[in-house]
Protein backbone atom coordinates (compact mmCIF):
# COMPACT_ATOMS: atom_id res chain seq x y z
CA UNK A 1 -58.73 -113.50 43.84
CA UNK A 2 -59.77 -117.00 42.97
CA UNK A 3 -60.69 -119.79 45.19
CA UNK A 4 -58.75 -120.38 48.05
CA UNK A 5 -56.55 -123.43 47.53
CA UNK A 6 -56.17 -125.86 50.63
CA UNK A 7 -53.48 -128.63 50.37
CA UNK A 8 -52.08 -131.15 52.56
CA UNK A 9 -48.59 -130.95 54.15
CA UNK A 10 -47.68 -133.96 51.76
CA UNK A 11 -49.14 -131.95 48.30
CA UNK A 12 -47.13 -128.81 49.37
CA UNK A 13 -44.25 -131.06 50.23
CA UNK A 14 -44.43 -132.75 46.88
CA UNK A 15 -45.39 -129.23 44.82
CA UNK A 16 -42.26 -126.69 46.45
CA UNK A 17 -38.75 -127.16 47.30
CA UNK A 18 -37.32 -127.45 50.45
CA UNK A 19 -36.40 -123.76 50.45
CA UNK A 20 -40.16 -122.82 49.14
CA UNK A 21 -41.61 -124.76 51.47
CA UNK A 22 -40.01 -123.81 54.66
CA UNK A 23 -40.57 -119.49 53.48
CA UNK A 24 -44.44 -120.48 52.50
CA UNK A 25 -45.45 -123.18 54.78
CA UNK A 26 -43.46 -122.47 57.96
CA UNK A 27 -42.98 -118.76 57.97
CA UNK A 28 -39.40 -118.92 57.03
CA UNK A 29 -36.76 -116.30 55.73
CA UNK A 30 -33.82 -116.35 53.53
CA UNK A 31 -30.89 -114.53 54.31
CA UNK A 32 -30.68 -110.70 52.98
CA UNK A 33 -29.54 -110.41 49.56
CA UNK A 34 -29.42 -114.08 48.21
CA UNK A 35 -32.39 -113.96 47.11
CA UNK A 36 -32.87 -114.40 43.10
CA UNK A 37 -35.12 -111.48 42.77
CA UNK A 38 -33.63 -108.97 45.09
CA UNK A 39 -31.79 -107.21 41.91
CA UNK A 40 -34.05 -107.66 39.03
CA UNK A 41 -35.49 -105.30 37.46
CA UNK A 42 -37.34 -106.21 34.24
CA UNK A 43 -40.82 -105.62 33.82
CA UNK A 44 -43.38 -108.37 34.68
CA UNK A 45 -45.51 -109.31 37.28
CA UNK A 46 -44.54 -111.29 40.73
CA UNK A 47 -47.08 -114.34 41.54
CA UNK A 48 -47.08 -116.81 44.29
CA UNK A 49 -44.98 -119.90 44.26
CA UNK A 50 -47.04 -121.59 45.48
CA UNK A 51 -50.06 -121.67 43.74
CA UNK A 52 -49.35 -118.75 40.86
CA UNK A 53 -51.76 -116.06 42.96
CA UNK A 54 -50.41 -112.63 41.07
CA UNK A 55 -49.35 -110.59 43.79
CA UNK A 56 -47.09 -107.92 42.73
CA UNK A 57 -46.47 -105.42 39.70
CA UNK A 58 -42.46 -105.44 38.99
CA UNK A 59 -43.46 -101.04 38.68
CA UNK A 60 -44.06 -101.49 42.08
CA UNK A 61 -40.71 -102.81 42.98
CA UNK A 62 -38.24 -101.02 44.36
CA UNK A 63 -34.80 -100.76 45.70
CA UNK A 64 -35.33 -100.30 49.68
CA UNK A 65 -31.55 -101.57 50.66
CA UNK A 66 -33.20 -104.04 52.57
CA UNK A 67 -31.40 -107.35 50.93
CA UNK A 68 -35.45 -108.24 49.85
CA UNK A 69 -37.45 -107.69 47.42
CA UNK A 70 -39.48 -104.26 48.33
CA UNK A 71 -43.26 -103.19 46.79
CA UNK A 72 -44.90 -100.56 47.76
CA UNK A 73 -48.19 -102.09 46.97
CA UNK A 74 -50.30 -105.37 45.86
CA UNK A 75 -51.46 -106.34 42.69
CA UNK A 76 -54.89 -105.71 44.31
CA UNK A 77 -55.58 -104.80 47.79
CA UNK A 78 -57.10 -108.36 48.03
CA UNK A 79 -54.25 -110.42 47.21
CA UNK A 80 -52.16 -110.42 50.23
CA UNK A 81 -53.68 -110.80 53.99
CA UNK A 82 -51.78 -109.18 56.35
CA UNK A 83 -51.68 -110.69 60.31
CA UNK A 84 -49.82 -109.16 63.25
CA UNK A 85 -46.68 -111.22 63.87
CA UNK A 86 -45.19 -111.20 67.52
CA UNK A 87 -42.51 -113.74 67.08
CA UNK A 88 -38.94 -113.26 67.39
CA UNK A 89 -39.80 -110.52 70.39
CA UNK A 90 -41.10 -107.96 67.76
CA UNK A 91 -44.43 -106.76 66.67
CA UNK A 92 -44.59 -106.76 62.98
CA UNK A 93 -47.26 -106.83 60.14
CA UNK A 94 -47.01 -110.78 58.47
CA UNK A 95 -48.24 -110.53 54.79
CA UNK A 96 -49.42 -113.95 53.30
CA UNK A 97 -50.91 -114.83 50.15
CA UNK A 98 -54.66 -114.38 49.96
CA UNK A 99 -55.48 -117.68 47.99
CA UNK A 100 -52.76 -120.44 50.10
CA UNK A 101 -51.87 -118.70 53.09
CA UNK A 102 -48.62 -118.78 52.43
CA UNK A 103 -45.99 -116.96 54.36
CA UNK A 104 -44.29 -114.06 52.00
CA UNK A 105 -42.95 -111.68 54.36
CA UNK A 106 -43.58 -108.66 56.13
CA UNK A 107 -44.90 -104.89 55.58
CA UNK A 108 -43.47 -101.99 57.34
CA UNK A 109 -44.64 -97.98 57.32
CA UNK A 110 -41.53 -97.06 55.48
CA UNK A 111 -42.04 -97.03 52.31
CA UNK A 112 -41.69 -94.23 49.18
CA UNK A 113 -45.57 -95.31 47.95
CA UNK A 114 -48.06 -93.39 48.26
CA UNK A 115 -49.27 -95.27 51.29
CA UNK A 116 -45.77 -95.19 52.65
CA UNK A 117 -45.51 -98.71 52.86
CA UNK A 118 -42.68 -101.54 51.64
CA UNK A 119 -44.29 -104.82 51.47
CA UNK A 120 -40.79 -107.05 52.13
CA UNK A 121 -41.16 -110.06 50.27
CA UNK A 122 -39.11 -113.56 50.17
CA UNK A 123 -37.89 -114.28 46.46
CA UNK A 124 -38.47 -117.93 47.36
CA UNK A 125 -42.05 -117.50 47.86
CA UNK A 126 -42.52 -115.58 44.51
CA UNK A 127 -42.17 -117.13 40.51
CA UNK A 128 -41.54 -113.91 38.46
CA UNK A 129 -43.61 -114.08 35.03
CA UNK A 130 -41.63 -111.53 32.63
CA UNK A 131 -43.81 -108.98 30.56
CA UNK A 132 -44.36 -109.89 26.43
């Protein structure tokens, strides 16, 4: 991972769209199966949209029915943090991007991996960078 990267509210304002910035920067969602890369399936690998972190290897991805795009692991173990989440009267595992903090979704124990996880992640907070 490089340096973490520490912006104002007005910089990540200015650098995301409205949709980006409420996912990232206040721990939004998008509905189930809108997002743009629920259903692809080329190869390439998945980065942060907000500050182009890689995150996640497309031969990770996987279909989990969920409506979101499903991994069943990180680029490298140190790109995501992951922070217990009690909102919404649940107890869930947050997963945020190592480098900005920014809110990408959620990982549950359910997963076909071999850790048996499914890191759930918002297409909004992810730019997709196609293999050559």
């Amino acid at each position: 991972m490089t340096d973490k990267l520490n912006l104002t509210e007005a910089e990540w304002r200015e650098r995301l769209t409205p949709e980006q910035y409420h996912i990232l920067r206040e721990h939004g969602t998008e509905r189930a199966f809108t997002g743009k890369y629920e259903g692809n399936k080329a190869p390439g690998l998945y980065v942060c949209a907000g500050c182009g972190e890689p995150l996640f290897d497309a031969a990770t991805k996987y279909n989990s029915g969920s409506g979101w795009p499903s991994y069943t692991a990180p680029v490298e173990d140190d790109a995501v943090t992951e922070i217990r989440d009690t909102s919404h009267g649940m107890v869930r595992t947050e997963v945020r991007c190592a480098r900005c903090e920014g809110h990408l979704g959620h990982v549950f124990p359910d997963g076909p991996g071999p850790q048996g996880l499914r890191y759930c992640i918002n297409s909004a907070s992810l730019d997709f960078r196609p293999k050559d």
